[in-house]
C-alpha atoms as a PDB file:
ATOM      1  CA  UNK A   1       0.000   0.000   0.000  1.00  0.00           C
ATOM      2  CA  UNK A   2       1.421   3.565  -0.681  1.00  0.00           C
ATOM      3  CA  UNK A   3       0.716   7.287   0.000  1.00  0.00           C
ATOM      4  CA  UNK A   4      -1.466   6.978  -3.584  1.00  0.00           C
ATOM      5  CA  UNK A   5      -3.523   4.249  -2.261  1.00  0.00           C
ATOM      6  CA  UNK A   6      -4.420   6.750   0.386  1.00  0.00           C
ATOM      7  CA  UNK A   7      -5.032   9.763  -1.742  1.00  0.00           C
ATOM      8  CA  UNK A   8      -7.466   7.232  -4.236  1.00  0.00           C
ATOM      9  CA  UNK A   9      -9.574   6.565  -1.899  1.00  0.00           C
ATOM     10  CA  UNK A  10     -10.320  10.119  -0.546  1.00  0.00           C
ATOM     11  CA  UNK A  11     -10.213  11.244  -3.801  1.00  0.00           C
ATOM     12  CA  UNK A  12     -12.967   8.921  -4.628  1.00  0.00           C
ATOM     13  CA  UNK A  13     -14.833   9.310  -1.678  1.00  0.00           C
ATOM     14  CA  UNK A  14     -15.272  13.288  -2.908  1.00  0.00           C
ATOM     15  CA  UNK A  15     -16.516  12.136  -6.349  1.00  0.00           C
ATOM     16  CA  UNK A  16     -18.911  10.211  -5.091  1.00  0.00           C
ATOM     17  CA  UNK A  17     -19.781  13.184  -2.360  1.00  0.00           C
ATOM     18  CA  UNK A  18     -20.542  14.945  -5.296  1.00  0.00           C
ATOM     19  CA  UNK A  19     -22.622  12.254  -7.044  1.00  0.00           C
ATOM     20  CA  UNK A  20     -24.598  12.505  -4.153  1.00  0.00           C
ATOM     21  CA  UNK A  21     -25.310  16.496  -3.548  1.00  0.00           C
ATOM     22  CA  UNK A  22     -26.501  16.356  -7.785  1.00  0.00           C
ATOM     23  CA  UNK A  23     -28.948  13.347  -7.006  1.00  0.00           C
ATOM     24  CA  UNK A  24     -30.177  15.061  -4.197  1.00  0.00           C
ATOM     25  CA  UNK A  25     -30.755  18.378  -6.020  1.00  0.00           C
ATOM     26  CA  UNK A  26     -32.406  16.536  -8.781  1.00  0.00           C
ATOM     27  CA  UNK A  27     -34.614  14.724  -6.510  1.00  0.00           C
ATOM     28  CA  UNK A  28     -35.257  17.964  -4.845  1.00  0.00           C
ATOM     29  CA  UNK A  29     -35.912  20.346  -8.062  1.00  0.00           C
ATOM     30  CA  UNK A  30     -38.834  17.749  -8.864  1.00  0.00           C
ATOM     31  CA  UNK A  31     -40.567  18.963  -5.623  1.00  0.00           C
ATOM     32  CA  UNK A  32     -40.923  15.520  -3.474  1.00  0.00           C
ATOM     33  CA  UNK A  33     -42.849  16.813  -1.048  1.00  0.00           C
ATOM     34  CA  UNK A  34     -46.169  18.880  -1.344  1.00  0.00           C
ATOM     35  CA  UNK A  35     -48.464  21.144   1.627  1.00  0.00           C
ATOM     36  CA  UNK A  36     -52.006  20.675   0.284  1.00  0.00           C
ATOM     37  CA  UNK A  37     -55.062  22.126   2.173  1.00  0.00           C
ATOM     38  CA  UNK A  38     -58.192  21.206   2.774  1.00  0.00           C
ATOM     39  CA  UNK A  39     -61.514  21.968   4.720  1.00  0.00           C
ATOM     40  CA  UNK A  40     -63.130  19.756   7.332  1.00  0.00           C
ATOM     41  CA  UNK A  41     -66.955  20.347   6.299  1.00  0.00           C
ATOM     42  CA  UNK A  42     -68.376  20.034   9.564  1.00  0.00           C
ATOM     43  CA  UNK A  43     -66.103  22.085  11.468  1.00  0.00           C
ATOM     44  CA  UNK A  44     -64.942  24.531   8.962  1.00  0.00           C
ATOM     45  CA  UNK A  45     -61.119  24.095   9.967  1.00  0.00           C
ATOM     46  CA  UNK A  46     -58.585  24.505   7.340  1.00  0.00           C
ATOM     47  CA  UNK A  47     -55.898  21.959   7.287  1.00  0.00           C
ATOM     48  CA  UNK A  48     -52.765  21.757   5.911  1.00  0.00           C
ATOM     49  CA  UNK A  49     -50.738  18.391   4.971  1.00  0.00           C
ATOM     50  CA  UNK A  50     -48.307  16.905   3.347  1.00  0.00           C
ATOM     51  CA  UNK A  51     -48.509  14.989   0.115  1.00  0.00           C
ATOM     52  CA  UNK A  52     -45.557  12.541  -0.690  1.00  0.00           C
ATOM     53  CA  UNK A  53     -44.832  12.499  -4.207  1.00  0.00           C
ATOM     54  CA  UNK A  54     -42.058  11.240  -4.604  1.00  0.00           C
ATOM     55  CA  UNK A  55     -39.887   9.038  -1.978  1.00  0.00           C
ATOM     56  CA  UNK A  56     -35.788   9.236  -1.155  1.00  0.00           C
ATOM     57  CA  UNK A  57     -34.340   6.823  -4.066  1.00  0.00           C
ATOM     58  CA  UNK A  58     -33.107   3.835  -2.643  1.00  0.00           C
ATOM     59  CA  UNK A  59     -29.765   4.988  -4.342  1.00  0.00           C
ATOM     60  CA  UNK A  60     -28.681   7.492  -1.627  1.00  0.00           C
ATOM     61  CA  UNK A  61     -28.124   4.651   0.812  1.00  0.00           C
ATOM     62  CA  UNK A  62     -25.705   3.122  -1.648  1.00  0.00           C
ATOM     63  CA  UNK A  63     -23.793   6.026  -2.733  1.00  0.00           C
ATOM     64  CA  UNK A  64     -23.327   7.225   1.036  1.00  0.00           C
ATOM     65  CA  UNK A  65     -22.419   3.501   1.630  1.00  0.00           C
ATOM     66  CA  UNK A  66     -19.192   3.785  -1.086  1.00  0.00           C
ATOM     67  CA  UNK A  67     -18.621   7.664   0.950  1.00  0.00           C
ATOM     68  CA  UNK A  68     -18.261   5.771   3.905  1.00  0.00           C
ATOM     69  CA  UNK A  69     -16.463   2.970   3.140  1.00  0.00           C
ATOM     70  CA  UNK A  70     -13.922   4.767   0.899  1.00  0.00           C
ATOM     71  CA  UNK A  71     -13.336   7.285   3.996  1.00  0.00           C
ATOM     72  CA  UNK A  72     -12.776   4.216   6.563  1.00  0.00           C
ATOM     73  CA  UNK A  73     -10.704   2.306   4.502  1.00  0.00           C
ATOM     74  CA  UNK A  74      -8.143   5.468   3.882  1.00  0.00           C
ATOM     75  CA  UNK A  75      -7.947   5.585   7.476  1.00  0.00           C
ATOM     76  CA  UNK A  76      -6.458   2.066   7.807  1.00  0.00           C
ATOM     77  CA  UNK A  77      -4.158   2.396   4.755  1.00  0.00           C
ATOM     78  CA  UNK A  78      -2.336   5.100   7.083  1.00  0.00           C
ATOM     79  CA  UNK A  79      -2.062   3.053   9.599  1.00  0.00           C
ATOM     80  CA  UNK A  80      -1.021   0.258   7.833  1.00  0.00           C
ATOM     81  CA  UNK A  81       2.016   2.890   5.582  1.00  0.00           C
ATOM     82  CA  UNK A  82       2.736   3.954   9.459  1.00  0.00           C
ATOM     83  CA  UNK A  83       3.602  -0.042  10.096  1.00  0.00           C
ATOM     84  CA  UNK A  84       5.739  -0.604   7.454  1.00  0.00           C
ATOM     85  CA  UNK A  85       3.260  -3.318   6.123  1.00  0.00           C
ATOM     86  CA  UNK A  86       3.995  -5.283   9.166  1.00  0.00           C
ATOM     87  CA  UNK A  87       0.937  -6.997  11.177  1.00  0.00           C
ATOM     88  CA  UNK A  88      -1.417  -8.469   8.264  1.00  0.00           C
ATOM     89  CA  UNK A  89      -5.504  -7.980   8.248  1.00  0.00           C
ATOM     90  CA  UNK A  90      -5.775  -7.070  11.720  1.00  0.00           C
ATOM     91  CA  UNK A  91      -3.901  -3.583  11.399  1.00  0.00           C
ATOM     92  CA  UNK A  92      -6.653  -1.060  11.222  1.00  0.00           C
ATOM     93  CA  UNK A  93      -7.262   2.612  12.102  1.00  0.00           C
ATOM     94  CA  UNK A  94      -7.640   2.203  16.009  1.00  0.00           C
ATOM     95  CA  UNK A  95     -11.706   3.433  16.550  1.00  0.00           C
ATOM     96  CA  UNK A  96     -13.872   2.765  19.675  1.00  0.00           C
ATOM     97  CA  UNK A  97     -16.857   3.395  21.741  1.00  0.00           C
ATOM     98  CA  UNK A  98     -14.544   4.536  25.001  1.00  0.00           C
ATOM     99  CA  UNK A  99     -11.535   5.948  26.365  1.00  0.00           C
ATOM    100  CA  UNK A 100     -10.146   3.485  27.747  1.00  0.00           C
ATOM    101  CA  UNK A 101     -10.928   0.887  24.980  1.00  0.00           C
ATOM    102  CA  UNK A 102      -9.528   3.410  22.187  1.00  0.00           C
ATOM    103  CA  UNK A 103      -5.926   3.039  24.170  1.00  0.00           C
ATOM    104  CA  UNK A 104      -5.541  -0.272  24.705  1.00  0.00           C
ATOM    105  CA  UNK A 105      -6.236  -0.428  20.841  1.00  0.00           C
ATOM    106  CA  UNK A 106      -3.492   1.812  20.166  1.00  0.00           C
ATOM    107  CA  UNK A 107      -1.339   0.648  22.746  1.00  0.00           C
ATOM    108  CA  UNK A 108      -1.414  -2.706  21.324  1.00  0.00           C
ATOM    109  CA  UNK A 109       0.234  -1.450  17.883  1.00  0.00           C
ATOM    110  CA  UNK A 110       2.927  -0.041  19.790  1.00  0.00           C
ATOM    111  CA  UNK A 111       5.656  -2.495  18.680  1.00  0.00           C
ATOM    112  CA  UNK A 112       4.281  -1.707  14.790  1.00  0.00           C
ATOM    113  CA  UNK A 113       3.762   1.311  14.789  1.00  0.00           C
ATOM    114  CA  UNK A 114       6.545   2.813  17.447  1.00  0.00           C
ATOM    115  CA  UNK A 115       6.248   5.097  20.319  1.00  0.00           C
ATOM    116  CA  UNK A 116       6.246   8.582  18.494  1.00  0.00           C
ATOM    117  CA  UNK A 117       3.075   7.263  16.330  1.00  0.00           C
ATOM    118  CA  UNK A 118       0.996   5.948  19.697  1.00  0.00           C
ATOM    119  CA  UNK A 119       1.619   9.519  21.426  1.00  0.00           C
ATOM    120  CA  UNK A 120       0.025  11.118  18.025  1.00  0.00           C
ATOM    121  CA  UNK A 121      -2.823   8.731  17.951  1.00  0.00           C
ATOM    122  CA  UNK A 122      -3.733   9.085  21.460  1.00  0.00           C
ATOM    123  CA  UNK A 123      -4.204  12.676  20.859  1.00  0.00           C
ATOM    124  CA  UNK A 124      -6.492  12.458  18.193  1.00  0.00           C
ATOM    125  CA  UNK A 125      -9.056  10.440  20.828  1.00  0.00           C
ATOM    126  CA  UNK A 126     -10.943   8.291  18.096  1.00  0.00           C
ATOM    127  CA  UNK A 127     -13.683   7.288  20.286  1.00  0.00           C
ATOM    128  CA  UNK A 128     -17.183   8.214  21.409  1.00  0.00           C
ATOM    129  CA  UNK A 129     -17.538  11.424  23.070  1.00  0.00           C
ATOM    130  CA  UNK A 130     -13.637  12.342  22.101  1.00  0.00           C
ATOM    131  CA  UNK A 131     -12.013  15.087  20.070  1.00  0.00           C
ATOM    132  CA  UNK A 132     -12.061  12.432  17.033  1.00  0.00           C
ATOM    133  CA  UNK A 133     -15.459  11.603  17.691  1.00  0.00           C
ATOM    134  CA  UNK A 134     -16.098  12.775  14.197  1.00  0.00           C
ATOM    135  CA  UNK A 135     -13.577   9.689  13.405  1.00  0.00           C
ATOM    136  CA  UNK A 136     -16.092   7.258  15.336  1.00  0.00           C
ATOM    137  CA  UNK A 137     -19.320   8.519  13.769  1.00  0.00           C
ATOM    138  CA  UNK A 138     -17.651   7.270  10.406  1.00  0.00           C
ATOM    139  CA  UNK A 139     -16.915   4.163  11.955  1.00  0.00           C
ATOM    140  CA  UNK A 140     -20.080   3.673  13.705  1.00  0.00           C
ATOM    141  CA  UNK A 141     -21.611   4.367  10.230  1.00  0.00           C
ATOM    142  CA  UNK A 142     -19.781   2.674   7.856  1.00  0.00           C
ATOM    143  CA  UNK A 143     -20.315  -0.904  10.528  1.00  0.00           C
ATOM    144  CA  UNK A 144     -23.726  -0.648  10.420  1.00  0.00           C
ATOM    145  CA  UNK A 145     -23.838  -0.309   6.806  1.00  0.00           C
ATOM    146  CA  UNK A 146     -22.190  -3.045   5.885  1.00  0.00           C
ATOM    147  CA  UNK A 147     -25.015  -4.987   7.899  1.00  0.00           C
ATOM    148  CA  UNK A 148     -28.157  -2.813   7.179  1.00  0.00           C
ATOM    149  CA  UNK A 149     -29.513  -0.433   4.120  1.00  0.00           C
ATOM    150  CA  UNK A 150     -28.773   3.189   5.171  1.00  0.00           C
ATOM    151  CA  UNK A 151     -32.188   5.291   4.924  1.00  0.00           C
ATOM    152  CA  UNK A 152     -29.537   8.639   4.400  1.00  0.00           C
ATOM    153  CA  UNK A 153     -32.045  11.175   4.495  1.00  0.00           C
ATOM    154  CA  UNK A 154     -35.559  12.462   6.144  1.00  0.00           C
ATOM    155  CA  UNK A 155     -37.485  15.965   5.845  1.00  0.00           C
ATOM    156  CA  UNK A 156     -39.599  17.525   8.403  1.00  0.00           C
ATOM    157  CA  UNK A 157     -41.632  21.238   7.833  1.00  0.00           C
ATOM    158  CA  UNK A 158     -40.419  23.514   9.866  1.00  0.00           C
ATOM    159  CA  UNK A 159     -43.504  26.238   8.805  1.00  0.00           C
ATOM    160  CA  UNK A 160     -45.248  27.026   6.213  1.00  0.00           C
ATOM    161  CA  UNK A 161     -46.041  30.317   4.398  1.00  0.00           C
ATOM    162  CA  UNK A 162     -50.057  31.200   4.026  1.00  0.00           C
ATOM    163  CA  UNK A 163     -52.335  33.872   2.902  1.00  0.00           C
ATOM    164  CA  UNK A 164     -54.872  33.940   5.337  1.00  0.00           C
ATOM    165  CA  UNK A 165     -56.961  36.971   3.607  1.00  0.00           C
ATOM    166  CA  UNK A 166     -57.005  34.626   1.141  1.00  0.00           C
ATOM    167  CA  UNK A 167     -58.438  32.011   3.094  1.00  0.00           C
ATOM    168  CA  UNK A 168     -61.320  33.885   4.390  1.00  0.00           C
ATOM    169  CA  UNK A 169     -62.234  35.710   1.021  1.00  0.00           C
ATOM    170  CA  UNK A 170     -62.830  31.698   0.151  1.00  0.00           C
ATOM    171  CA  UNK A 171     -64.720  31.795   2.052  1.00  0.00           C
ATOM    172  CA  UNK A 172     -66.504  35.396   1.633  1.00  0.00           C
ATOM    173  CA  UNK A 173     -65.764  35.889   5.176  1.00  0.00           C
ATOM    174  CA  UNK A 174     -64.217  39.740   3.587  1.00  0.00           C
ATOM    175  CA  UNK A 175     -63.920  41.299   0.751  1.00  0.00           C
ATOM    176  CA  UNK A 176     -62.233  40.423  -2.182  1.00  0.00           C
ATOM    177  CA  UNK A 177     -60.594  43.674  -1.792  1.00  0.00           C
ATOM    178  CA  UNK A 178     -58.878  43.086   1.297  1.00  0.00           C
ATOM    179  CA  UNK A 179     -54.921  42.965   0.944  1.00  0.00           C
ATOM    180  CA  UNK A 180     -52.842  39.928   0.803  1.00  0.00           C
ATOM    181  CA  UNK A 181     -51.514  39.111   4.519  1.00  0.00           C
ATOM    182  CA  UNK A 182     -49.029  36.064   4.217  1.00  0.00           C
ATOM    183  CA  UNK A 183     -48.361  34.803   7.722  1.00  0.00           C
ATOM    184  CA  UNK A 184     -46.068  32.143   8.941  1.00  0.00           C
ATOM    185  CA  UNK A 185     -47.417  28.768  10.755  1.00  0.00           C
ATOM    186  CA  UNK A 186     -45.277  26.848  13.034  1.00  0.00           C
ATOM    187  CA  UNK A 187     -45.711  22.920  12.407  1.00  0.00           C
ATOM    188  CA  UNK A 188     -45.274  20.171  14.505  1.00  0.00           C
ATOM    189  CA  UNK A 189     -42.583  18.581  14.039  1.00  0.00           C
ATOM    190  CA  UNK A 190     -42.870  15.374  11.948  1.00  0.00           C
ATOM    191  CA  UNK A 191     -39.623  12.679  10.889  1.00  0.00           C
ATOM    192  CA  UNK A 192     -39.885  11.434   8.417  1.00  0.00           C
ATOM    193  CA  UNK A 193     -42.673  13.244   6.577  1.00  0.00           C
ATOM    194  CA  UNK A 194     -45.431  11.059   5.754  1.00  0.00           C
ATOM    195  CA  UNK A 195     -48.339  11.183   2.763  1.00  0.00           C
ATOM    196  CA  UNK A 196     -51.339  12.650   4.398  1.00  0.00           C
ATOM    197  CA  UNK A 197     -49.394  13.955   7.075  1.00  0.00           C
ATOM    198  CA  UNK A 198     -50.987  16.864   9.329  1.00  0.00           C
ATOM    199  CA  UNK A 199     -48.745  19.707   9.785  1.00  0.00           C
ATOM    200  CA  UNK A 200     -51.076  22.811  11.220  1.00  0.00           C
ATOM    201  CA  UNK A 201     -54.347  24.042  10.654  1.00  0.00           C
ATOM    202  CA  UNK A 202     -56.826  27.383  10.895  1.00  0.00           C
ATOM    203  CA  UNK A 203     -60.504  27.555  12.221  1.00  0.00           C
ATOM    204  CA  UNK A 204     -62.064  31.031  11.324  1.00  0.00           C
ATOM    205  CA  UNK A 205     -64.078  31.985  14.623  1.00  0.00           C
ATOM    206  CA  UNK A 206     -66.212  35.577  15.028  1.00  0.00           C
ATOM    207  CA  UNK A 207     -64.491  38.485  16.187  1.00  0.00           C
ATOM    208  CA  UNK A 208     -65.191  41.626  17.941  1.00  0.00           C
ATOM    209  CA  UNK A 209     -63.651  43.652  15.241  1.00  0.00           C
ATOM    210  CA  UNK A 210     -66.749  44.615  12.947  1.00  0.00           C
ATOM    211  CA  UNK A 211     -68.933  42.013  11.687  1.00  0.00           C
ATOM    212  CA  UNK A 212     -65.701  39.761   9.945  1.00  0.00           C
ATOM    213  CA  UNK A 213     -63.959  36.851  11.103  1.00  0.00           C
ATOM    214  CA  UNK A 214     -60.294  36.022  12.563  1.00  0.00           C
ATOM    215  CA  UNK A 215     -58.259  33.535  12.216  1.00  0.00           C
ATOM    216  CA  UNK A 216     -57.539  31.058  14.907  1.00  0.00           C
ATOM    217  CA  UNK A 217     -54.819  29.107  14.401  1.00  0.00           C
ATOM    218  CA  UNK A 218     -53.063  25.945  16.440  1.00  0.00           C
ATOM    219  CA  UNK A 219     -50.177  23.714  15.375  1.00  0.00           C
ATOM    220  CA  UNK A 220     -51.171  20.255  15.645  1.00  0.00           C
END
């Protein structure tokens, strides 16, 4: 294995990167999710939801799969460069869920790898809840992978834009006249976002103000 080995594999890893961020933009520009609305006829509440139209391809799981992979394995081509070649299959990029079990990884390379590369690896604290716990999410990842289809991406609304003048000229509750008056409703948080989903919704009630109506509304 060499320095080039090394560079492939990162170097691939960002080409496939890529591959994903135009897939997702693609699936994204066709407009996969959709807020319709609706009116419960008995109780004159406006609701909006969301309509699925189309799902996360299947083919995000496997391209973030390669990311991952690609990323690991450059990780234990260093390690093994660092050796010299020396100890076989089982020389990896030291990674683990403690402290204590991350050094006793690296202290077992020490007669590989040498002292001065054990002081820099204990400093970079590959493990769960360490400095290089960026290091262990990739490893976390890229095991479970290998033993389960990634689902690599959700959406949830956060709010949604509305013209509630609009609403109630619908339903001749003021003037067509009246001004546009776009307001912002906070949803309820929903993961992943699910066809028919309910996200907030508006029940026009009698005000004081005149003889019109204002607009109640309630996340769900």
């Amino acid at each position: 294995m060499s320095v080039i080995g090394i560079d492939t594999k990162i170097e691939r890893a960002k080409h496939q990167i890529g591959e994903l961020q135009v897939a997702i933009k693609t699936w994204g520009d066709a407009k996969p999710y959709e807020v319709i609305e609706y009116s419960e006829i008995d109780t004159k509440i406006r609701v909006w939801a969301i309509e699925v139209r189309h799902d996360v391809p299947p083919v995000f799981a496997g391209i973030l799969g390669d990311v991952l992979n690609n990323l690991r394995t450059a990780l234990d081509y260093i390690i093994w460069e660092l050796a010299g070649g020396k100890g076989g299959s089982q020389l990896y990029f030291p990674i683990s869920d403690t402290a204590k079990g991350f050094e006793t990884k690296v202290h077992s390379m020490k007669n590989l790898v040498g002292d001065i590369v054990v002081k820099l690896l204990l400093t970079i604290q590959a493990y769960k809840g360490g400095s290089g716990h960026a290091l262990w999410q990739l490893h976390e990842l890229n095991r479970r992978e290998k033993h389960r289809f990634l689902m690599p991406v959700g959406a949830a609304v956060r709010d949604i834009t509305v013209d509630i003048a609009a609403q109630m000229k619908a339903l001749g509750a003021i003037s067509d006249l009246y001004p546009r008056s776009p307001t912002s409703l906070r949803s309820k948080p929903t993961f992943p976002l699910q066809d028919g989903a309910e996200v907030t919704e508006s029940s026009l009630v009698r005000g004081r103000v005149g003889s019109g109506w204002i607009p109640n509304l309630r996340s769900m």
